[in-house]
N, C-alpha and C. Protein backbone atom coordinates (compact mmCIF):
# COMPACT_ATOMS: atom_id res chain seq x y z
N UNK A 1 0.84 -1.17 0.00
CA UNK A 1 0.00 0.00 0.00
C UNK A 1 0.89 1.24 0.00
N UNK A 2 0.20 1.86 -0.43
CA UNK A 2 1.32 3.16 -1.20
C UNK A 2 1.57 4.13 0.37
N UNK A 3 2.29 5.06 0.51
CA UNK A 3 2.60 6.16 1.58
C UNK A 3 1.09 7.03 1.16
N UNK A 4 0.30 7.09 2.72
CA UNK A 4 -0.81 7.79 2.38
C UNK A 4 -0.45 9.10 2.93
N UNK A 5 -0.23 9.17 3.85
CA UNK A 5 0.20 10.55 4.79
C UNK A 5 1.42 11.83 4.60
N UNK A 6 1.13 12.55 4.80
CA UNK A 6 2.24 13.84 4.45
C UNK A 6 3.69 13.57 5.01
N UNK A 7 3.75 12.51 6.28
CA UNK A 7 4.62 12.87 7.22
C UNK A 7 5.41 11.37 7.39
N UNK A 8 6.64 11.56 7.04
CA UNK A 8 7.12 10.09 8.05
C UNK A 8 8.18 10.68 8.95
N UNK A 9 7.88 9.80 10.19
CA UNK A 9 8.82 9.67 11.25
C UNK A 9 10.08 8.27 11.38
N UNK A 10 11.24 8.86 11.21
CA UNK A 10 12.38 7.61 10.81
C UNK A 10 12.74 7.88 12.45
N UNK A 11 13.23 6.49 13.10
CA UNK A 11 13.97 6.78 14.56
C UNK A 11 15.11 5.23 13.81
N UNK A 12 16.20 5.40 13.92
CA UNK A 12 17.09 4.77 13.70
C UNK A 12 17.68 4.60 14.55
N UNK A 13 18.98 3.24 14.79
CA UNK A 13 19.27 3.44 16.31
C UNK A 13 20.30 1.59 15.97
N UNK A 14 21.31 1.67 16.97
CA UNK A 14 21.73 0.28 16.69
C UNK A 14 21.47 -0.19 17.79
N UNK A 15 22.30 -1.58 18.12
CA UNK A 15 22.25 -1.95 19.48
C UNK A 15 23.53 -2.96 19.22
N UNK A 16 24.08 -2.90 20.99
CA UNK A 16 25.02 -4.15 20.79
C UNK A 16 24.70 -5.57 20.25
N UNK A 17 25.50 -6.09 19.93
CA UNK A 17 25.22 -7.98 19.25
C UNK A 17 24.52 -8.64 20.46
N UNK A 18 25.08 -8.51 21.76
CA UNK A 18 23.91 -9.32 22.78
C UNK A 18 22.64 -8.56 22.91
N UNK A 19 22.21 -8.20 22.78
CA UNK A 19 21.09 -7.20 22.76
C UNK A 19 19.75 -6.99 21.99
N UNK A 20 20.87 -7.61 20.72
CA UNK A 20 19.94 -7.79 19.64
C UNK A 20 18.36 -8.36 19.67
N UNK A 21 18.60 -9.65 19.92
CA UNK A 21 17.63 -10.60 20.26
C UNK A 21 16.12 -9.63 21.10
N UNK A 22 16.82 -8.97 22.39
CA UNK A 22 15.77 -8.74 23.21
C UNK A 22 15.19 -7.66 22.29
N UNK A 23 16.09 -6.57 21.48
CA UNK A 23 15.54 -5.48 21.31
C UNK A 23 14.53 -5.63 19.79
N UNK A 24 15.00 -6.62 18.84
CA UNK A 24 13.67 -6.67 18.19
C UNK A 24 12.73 -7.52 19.08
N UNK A 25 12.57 -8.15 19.99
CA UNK A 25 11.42 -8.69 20.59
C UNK A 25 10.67 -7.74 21.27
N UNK A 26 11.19 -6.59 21.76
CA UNK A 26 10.35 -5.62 22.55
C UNK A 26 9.71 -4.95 21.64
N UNK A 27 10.88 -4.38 20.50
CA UNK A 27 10.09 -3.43 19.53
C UNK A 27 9.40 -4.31 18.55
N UNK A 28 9.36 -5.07 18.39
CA UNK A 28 8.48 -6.08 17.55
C UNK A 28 6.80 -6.45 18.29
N UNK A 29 7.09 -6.39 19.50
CA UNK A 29 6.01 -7.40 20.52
C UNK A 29 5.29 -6.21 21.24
N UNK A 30 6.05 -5.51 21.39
CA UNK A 30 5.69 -4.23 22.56
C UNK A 30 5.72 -2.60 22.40
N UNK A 31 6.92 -2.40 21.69
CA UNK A 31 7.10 -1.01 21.26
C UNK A 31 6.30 -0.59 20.07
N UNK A 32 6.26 -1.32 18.94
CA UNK A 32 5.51 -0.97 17.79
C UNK A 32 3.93 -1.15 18.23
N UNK A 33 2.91 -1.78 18.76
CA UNK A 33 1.93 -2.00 19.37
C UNK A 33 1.81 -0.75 20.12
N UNK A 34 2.62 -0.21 21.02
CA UNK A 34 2.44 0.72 21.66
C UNK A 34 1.97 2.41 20.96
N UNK A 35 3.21 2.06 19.95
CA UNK A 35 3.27 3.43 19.06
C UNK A 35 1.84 3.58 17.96
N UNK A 36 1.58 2.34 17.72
CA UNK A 36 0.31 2.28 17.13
C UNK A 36 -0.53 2.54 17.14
N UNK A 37 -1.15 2.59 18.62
CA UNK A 37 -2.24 2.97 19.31
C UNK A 37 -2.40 4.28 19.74
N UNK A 38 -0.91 4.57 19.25
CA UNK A 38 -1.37 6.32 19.29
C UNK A 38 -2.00 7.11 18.38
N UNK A 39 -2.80 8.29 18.53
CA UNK A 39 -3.49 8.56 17.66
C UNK A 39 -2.90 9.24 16.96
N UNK A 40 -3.12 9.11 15.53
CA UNK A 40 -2.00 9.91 14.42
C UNK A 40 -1.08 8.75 14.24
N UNK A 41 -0.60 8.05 14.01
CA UNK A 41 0.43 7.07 13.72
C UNK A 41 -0.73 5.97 13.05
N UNK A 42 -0.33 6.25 11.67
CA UNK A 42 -0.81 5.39 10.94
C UNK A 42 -0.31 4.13 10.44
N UNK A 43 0.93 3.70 10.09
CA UNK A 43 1.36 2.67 9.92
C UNK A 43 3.06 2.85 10.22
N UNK A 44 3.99 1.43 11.05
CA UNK A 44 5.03 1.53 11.03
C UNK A 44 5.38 0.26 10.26
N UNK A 45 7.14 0.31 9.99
CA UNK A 45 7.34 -0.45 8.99
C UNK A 45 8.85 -0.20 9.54
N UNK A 46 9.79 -1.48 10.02
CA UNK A 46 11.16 -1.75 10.71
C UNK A 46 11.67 -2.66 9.50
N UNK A 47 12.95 -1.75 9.24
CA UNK A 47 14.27 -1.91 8.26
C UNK A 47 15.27 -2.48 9.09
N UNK A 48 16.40 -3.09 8.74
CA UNK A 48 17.94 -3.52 9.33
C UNK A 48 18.61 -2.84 7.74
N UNK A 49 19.43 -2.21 8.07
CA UNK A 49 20.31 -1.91 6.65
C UNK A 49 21.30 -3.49 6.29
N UNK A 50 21.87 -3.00 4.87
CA UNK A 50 22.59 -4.18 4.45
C UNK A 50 23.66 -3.28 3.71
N UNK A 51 24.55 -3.98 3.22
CA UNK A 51 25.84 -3.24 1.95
C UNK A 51 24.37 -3.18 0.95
N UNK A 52 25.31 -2.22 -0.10
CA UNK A 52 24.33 -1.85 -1.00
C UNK A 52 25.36 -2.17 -2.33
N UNK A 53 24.97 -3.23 -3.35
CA UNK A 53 25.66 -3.37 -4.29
C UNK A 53 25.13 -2.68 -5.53
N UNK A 54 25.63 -1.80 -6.22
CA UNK A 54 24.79 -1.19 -7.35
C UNK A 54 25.57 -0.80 -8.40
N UNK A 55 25.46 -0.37 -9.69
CA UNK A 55 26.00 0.21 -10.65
C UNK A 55 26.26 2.14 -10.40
N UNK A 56 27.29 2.05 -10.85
CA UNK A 56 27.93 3.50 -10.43
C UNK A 56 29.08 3.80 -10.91
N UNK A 57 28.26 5.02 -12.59
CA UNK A 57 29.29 5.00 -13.58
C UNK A 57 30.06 4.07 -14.11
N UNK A 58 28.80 2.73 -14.49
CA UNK A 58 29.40 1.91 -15.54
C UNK A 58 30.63 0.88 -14.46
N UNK A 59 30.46 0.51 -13.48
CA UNK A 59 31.31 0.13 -11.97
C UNK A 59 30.32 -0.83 -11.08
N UNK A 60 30.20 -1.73 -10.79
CA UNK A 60 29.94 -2.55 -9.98
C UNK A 60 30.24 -2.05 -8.45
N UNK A 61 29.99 -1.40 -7.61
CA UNK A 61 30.39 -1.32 -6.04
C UNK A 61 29.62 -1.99 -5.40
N UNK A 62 29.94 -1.88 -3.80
CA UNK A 62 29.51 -2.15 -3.15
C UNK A 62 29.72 -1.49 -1.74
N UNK A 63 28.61 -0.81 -1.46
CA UNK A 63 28.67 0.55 0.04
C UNK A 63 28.51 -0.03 0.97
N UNK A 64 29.69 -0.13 2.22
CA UNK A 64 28.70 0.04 3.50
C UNK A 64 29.31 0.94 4.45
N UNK A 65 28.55 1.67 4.98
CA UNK A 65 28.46 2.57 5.62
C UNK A 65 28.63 2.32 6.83
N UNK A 66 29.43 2.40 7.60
CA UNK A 66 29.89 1.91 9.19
C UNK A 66 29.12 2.49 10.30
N UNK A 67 28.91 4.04 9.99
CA UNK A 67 28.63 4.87 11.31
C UNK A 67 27.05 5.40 10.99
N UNK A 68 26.26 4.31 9.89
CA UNK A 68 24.95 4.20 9.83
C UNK A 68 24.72 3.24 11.30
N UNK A 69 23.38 3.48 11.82
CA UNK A 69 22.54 2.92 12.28
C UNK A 69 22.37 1.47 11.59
N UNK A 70 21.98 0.46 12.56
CA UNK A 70 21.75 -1.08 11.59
C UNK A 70 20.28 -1.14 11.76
N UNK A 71 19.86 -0.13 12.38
CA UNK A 71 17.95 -0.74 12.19
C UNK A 71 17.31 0.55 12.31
N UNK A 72 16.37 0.59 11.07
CA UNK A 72 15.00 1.95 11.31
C UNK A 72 13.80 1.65 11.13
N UNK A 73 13.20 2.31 11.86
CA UNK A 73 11.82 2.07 11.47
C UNK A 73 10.99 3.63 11.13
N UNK A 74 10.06 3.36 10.16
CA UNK A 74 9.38 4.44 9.38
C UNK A 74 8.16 4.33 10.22
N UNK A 75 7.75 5.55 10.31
CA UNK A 75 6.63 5.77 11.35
C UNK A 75 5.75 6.60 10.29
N UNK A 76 4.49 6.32 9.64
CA UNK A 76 4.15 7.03 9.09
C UNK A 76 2.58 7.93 9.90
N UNK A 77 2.95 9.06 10.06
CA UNK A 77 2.06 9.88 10.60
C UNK A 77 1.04 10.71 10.20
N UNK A 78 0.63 11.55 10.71
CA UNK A 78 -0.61 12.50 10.36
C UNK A 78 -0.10 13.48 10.22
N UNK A 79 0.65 14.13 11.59
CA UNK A 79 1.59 15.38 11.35
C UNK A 79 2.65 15.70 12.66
N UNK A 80 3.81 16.37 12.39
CA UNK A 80 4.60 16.47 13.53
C UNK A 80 4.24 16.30 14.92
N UNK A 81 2.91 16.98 14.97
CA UNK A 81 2.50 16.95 16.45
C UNK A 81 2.24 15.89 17.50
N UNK A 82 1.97 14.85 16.36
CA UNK A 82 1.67 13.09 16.70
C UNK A 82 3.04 13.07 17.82
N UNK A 83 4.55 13.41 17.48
CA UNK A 83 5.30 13.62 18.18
C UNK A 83 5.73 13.72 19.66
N UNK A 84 4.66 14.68 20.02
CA UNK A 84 4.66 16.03 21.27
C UNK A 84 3.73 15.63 21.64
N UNK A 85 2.46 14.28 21.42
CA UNK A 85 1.12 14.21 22.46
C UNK A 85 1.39 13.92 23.63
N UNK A 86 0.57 13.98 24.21
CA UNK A 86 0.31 12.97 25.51
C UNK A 86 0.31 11.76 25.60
N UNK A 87 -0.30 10.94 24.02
CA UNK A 87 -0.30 9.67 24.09
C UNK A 87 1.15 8.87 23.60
N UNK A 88 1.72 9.67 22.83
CA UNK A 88 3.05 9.70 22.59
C UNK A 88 4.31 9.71 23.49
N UNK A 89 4.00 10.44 24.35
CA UNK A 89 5.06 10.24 25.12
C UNK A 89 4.95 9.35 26.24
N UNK A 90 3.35 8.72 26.42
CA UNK A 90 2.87 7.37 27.28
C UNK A 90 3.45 6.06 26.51
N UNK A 91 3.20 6.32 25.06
CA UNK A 91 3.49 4.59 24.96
C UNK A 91 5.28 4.77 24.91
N UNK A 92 6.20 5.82 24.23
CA UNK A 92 7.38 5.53 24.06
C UNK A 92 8.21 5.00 25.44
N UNK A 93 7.49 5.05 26.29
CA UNK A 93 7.49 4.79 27.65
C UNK A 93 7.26 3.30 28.58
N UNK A 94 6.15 2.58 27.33
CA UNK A 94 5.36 1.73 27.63
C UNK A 94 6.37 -0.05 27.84
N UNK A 95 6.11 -0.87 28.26
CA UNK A 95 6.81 -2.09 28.61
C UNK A 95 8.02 -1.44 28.79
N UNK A 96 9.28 -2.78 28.91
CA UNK A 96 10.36 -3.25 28.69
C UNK A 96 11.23 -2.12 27.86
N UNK A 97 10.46 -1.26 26.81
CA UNK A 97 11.51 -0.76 26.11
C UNK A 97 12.09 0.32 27.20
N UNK A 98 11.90 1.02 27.56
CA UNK A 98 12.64 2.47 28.29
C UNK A 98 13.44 1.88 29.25
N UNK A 99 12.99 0.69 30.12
CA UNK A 99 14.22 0.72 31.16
C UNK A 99 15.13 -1.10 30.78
N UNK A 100 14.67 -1.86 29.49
CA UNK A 100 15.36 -2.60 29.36
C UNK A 100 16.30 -2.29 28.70
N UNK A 101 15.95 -1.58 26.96
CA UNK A 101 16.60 -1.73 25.89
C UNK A 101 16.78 -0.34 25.43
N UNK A 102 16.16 0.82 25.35
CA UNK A 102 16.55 2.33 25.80
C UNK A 102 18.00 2.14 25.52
N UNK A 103 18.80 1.75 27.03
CA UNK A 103 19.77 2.04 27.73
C UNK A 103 20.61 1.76 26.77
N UNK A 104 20.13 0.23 25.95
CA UNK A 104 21.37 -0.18 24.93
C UNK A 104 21.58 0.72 23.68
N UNK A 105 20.56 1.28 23.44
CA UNK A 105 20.46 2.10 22.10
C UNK A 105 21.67 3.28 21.74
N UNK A 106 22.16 3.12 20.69
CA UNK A 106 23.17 4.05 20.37
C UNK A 106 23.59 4.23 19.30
N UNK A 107 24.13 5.69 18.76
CA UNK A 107 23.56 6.02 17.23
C UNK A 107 22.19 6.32 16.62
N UNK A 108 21.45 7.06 17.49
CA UNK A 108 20.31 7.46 17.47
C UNK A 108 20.05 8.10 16.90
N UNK A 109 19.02 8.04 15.64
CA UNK A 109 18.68 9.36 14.36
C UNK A 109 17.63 9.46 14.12
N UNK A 110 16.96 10.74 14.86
CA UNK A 110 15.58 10.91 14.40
C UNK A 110 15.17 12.06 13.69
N UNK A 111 14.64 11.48 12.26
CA UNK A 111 14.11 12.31 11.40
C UNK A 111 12.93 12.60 11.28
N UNK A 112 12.39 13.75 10.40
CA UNK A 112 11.02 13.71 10.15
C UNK A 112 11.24 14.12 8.61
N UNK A 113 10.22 13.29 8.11
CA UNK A 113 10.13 14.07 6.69
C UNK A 113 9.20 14.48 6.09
N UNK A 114 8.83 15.40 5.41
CA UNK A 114 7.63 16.09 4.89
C UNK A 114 7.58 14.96 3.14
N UNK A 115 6.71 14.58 2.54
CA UNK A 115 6.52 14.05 1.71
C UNK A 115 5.83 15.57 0.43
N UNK A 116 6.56 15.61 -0.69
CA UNK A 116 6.81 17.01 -1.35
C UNK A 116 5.88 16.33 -2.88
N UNK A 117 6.11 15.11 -2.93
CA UNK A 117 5.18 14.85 -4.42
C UNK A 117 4.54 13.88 -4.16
């Protein structure tokens, strides 16, 4: 289904190798559920990056980017303010994530983007 909304919210973020495990289980089981139910957050959708092999000027490469983040997730919203609610700042709060896996998080990038066409 196509991007319906004006707005996406990217939060990117790595975690150590032991860590891994718990932290997509929270944000998989608990954190995304949470963020969902807020109002204005219409659909999320969790990436892990990879090397990127592509053509470039007639060249075969292959990118990877070290001091990227290894996991994002697209938050697609209504509008910035979804951000700054009340209910927003209840669920980012909600289970296991803030005082289990929070702590591990590092390389943290949060964007917003306005959608232009």
């Amino acid at each position: 289904m196509p991007i319906q909304t004006r707005y996406l919210f990217s939060a990117a973020m790595s975690v150590p190798p032991d860590k891994d495990a718990l932290f997509n289980e929270v944000y998989d089981k608990e954190h995304v559920p949470a963020l969902l139910g807020v109002p204005g957050v219409i659909a999320v959708a969790r990436f892990k990056s990879e090397p990127v092999t592509m053509m470039i000027g007639g060249e075969r490469k292959t990118i990877v980017i070290e001091s990227e983040p290894a996991y994002n997730a697209l938050y697609e919203i209504e509008s910035p303010a979804v951000l700054t609610s009340d209910a927003w700042a209840k669920a980012v709060e909600a289970g296991r994530w803030a005082a289990h896996v929070r702590p591990y998080t590092t390389n943290r990038r949060h964007v917003i983007y306005r959608r232009i066409s």
